[in-house]
C-alpha atoms as a PDB file:
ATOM      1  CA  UNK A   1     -17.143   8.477  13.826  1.00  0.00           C
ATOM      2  CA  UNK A   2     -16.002  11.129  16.316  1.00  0.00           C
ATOM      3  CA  UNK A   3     -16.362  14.968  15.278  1.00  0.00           C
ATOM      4  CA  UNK A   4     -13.659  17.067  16.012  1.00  0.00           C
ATOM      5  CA  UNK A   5     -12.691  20.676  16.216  1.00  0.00           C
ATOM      6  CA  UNK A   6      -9.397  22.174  13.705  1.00  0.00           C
ATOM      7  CA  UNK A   7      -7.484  22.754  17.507  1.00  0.00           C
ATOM      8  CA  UNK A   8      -6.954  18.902  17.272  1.00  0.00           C
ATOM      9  CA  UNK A   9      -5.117  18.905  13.852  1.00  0.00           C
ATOM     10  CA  UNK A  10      -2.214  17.016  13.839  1.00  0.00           C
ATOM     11  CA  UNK A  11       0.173  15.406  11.310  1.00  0.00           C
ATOM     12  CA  UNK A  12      -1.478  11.230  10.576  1.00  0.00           C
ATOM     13  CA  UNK A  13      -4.836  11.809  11.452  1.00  0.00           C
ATOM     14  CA  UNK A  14      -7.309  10.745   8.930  1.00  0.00           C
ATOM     15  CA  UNK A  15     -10.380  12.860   8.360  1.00  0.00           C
ATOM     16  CA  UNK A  16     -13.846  11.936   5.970  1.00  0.00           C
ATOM     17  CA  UNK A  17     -13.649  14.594   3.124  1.00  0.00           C
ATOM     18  CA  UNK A  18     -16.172  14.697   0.649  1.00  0.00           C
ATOM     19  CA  UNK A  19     -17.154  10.874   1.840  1.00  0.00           C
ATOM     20  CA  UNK A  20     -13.255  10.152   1.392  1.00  0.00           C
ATOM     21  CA  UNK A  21     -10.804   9.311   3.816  1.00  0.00           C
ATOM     22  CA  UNK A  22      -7.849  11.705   3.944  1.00  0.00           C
ATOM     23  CA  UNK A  23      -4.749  12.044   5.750  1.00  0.00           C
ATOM     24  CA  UNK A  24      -3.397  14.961   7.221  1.00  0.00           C
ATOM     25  CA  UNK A  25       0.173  15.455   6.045  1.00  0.00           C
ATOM     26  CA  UNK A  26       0.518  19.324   7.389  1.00  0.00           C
ATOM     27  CA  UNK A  27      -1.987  21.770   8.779  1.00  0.00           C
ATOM     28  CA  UNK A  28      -1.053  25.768   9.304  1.00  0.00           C
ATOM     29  CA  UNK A  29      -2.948  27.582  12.087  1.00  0.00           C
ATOM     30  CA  UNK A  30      -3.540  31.515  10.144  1.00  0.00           C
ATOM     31  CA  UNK A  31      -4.515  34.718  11.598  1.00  0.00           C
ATOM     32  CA  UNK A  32      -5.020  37.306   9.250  1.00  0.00           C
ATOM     33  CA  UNK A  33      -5.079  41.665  10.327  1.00  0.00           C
ATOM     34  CA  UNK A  34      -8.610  40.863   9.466  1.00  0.00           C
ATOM     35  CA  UNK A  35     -11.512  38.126   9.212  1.00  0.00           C
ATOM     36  CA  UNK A  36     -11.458  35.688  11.317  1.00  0.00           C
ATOM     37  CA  UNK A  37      -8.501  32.542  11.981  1.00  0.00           C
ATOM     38  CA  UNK A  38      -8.610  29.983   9.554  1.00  0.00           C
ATOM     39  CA  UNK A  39      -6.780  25.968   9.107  1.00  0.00           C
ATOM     40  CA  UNK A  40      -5.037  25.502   6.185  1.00  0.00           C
ATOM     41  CA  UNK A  41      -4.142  21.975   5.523  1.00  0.00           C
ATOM     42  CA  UNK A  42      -2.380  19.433   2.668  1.00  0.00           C
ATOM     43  CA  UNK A  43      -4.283  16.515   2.728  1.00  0.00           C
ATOM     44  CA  UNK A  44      -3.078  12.416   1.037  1.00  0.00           C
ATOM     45  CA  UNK A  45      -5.987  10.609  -0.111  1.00  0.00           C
ATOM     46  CA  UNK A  46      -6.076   6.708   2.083  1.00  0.00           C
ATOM     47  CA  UNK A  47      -7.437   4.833  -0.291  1.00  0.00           C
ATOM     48  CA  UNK A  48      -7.401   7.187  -3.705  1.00  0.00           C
ATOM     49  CA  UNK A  49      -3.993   8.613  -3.080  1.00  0.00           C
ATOM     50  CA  UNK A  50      -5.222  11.855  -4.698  1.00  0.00           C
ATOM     51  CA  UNK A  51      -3.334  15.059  -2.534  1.00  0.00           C
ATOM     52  CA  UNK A  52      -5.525  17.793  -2.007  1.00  0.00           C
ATOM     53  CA  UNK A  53      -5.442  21.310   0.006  1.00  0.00           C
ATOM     54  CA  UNK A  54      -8.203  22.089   1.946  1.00  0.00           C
ATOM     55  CA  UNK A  55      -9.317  25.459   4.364  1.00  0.00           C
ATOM     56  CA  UNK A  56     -11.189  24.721   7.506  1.00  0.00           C
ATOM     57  CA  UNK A  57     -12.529  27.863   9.553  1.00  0.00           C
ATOM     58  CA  UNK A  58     -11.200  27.680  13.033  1.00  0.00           C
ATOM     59  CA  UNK A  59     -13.078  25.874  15.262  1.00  0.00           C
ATOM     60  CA  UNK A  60     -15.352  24.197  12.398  1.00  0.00           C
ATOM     61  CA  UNK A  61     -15.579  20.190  12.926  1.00  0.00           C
ATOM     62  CA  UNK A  62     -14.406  17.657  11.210  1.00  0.00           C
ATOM     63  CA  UNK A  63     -15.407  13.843  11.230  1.00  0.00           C
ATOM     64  CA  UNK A  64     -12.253  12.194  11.973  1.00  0.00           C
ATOM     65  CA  UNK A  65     -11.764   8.071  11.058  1.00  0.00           C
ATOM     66  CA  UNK A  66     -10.104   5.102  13.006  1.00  0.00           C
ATOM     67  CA  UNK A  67      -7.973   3.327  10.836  1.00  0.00           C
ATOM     68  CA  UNK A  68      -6.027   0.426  11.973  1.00  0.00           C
ATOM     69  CA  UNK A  69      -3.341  -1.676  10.186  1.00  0.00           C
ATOM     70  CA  UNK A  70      -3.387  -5.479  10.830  1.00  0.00           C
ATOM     71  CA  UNK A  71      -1.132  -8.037   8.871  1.00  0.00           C
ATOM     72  CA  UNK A  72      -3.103 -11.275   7.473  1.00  0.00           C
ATOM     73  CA  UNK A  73      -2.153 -13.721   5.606  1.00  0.00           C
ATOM     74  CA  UNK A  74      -3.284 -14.201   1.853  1.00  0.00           C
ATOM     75  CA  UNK A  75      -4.516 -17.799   1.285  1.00  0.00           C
ATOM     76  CA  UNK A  76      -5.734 -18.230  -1.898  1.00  0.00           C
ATOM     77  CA  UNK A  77      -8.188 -16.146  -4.938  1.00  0.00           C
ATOM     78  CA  UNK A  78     -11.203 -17.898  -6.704  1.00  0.00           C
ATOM     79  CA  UNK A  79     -13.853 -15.736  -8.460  1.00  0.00           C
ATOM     80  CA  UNK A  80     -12.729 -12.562  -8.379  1.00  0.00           C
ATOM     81  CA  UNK A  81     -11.938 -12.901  -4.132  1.00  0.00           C
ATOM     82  CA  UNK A  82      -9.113 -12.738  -2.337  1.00  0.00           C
ATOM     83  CA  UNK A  83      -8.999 -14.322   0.963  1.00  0.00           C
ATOM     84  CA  UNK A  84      -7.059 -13.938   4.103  1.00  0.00           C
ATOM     85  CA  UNK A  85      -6.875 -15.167   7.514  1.00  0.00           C
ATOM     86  CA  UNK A  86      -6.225 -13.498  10.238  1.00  0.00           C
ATOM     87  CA  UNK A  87      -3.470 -15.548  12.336  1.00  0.00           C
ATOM     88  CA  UNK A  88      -4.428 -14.835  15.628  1.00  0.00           C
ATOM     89  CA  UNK A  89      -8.022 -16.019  15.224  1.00  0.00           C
ATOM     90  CA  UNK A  90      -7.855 -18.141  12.157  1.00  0.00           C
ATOM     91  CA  UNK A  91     -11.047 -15.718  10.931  1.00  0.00           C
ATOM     92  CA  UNK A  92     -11.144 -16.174   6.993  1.00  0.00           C
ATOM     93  CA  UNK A  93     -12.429 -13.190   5.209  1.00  0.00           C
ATOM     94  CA  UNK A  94     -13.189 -12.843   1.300  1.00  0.00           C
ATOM     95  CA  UNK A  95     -11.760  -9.425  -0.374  1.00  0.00           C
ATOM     96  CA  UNK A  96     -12.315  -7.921  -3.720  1.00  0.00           C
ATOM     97  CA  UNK A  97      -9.408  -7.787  -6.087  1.00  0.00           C
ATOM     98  CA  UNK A  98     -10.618  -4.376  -6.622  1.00  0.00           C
ATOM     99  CA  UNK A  99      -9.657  -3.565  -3.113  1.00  0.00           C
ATOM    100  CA  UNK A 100      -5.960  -5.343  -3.374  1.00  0.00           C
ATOM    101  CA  UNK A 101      -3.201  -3.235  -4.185  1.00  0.00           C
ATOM    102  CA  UNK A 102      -0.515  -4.295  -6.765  1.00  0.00           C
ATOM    103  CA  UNK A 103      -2.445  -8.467  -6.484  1.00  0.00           C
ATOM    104  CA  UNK A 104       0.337  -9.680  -8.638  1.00  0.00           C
ATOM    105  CA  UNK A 105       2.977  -9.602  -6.226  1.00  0.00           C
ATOM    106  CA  UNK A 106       0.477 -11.415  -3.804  1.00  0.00           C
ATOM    107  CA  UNK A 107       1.344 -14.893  -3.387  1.00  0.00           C
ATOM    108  CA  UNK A 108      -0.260 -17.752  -1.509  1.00  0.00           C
ATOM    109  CA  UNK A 109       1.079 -17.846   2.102  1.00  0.00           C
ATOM    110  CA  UNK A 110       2.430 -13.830   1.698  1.00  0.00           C
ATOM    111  CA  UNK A 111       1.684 -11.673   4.748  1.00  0.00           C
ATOM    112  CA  UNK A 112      -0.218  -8.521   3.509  1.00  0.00           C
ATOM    113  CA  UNK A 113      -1.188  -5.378   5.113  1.00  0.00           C
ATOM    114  CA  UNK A 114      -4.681  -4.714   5.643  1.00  0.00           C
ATOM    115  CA  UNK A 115      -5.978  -0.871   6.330  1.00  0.00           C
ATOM    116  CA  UNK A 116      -9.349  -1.297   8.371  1.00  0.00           C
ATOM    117  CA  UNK A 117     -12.141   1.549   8.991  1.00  0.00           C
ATOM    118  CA  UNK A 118     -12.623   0.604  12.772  1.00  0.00           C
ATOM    119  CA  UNK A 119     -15.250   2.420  13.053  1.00  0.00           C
ATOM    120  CA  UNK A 120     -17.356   1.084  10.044  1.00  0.00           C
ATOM    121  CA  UNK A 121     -15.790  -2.193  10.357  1.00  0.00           C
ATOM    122  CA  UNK A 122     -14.504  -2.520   7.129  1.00  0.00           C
ATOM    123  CA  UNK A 123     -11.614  -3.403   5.270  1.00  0.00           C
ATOM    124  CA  UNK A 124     -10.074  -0.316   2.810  1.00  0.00           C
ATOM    125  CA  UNK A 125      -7.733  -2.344   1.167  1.00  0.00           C
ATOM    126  CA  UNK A 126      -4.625  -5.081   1.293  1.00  0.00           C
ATOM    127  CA  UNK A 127      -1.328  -4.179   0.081  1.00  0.00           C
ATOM    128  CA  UNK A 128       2.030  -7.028  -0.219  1.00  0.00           C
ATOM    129  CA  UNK A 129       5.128  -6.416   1.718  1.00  0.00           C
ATOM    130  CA  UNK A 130       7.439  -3.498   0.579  1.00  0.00           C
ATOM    131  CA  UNK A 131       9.687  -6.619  -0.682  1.00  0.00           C
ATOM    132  CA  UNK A 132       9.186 -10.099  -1.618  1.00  0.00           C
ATOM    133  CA  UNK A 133      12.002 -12.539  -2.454  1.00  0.00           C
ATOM    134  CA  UNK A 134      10.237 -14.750  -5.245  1.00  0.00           C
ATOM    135  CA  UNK A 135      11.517 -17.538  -7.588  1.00  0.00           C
ATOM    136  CA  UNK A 136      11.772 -16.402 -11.830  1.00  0.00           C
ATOM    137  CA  UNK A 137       9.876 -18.904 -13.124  1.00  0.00           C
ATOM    138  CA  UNK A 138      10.383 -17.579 -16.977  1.00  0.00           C
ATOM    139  CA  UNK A 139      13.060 -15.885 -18.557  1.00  0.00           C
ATOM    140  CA  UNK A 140      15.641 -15.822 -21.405  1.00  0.00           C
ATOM    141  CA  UNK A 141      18.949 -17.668 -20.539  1.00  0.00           C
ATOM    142  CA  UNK A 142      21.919 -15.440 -18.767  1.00  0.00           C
ATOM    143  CA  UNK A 143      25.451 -15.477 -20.209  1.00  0.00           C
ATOM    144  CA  UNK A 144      28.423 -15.958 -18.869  1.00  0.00           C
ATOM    145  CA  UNK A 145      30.087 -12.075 -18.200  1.00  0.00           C
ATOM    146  CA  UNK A 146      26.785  -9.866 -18.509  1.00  0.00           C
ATOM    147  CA  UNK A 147      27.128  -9.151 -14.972  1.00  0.00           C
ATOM    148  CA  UNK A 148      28.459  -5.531 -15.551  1.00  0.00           C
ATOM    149  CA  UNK A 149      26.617  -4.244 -18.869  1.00  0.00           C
ATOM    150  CA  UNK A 150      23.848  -2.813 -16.940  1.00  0.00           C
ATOM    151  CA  UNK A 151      21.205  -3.997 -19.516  1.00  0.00           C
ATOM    152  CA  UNK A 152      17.763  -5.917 -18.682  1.00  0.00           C
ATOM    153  CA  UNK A 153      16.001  -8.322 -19.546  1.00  0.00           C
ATOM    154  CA  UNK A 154      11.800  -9.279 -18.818  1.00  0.00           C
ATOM    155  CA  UNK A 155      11.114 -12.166 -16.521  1.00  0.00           C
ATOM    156  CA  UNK A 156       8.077 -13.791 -14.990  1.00  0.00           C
ATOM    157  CA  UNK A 157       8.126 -14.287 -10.852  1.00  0.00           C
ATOM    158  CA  UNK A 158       6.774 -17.175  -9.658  1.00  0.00           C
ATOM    159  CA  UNK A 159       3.619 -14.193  -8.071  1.00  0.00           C
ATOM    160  CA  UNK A 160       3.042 -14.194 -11.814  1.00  0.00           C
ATOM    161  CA  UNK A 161       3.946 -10.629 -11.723  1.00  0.00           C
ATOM    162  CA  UNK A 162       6.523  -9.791 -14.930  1.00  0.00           C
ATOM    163  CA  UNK A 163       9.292  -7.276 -14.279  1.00  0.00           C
ATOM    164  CA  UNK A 164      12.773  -6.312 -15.622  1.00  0.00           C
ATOM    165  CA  UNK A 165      15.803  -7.859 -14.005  1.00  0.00           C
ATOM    166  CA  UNK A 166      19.573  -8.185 -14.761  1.00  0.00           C
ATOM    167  CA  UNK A 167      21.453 -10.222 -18.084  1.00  0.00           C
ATOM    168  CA  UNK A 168      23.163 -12.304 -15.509  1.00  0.00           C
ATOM    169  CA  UNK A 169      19.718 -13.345 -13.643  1.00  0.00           C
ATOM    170  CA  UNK A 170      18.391 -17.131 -14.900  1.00  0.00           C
ATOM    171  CA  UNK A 171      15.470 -19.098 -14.434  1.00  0.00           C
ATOM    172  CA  UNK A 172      15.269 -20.381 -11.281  1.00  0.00           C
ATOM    173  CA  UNK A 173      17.052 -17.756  -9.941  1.00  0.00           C
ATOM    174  CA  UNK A 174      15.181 -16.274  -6.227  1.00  0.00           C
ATOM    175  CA  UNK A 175      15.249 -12.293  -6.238  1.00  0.00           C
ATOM    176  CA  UNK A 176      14.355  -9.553  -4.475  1.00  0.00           C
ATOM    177  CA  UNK A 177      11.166  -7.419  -5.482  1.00  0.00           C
ATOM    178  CA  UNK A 178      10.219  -3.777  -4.344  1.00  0.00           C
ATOM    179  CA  UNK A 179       6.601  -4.338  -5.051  1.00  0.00           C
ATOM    180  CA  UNK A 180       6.076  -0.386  -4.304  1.00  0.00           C
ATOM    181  CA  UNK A 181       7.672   0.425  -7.531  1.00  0.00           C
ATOM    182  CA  UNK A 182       7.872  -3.339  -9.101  1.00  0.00           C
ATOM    183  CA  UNK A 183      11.761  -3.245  -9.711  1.00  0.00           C
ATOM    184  CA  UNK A 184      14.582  -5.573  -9.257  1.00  0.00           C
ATOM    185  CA  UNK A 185      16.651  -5.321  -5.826  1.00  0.00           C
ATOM    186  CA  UNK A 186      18.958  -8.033  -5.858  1.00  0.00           C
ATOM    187  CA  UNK A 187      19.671 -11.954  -6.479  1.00  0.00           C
ATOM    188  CA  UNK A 188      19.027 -13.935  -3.043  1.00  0.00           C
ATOM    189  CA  UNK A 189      21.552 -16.823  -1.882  1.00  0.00           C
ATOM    190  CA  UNK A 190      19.211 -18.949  -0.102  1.00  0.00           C
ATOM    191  CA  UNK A 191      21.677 -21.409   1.477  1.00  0.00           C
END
């Protein structure tokens, strides 16, 4: 890990705080009448998500991180691992489930996001597309002209994931998923 000085602030780069990994969403340079200049900054957690403010004197260093994105593709879980292959290299890789985000919207064949610490060469975690279209494999029956009450109803996606969709939506049925919240988008003609 490189140290650097509060001059190279800027908005995206990820820092080590507290043996975290942050993200710098805004830094403020500050000179007061008096005392000396000082680096006010609003930090987002990488991996914890926790947002923080933090005061750096100016000129005090900083150990700032590498992190890469890469997508892989999620083969299969057994044991408590999740594995995925990079599909460039065919290089398989086991993962915790601890270090998946949101696993029940990971299906076999999905291409996930992983966030790797280059320079510790290791994988933070694997999060699912921002949408999936998946299959309802369980749900009650629709009827004919709920299309416009606006009520819901639970259903199970094929991910195994269990989230509220439309009256009008039946089993069978493929559908758009915003895993980042879990909700319903919309029904999916696939021709």
């Amino acid at each position: 890990m490189a140290k650097i000085d509060t001059s190279d602030f800027r908005p995206g780069l990820n820092i080590l705080v507290d043996d975290e990994i942050y993200s710098i969403v805004e830094f403020q340079h500050v000179k007061p009448g008096k005392g000396g200049a000082f680096v006010r900054t609003k930090l987002k957690g990488v991996v914890n998500e926790k947002n923080i403010e933090k005061t750096y004197r100016s000129g005090e260093k900083v150990e700032s991180v590498r992190i890469e994105s890469h997508t892989y593709q999620f083969l299969y879980s057994d044991a408590g691992l999740y594995y995925f292959m990079n599909q460039d290299t065919y290089e398989q890789f086991p993962l915790e489930k601890e270090r998946v985000l949101k696993p029940e919207f990971v299906t076999e064949g999905e291409n996930c996001t992983l966030l790797i610490d280059v320079d510790n060469d290791q994988v933070l975690y694997a999060e699912p597309p921002a949408h999936i279209v998946s299959t309802v494999e369980e749900t009650d029956p629709g009827l004919r002209g709920d299309t416009a009450q606006g009520g819901s109803k639970p259903a199970t996606i094929s991910s195994g994931a269990v989230i509220q969709v439309p009256l009008f939506i039946n089993k069978g049925d493929q559908i758009k998923v915003d895993t980042r919240t879990g909700e319903y988008v919309e029904r999916v003609n696939i021709n």
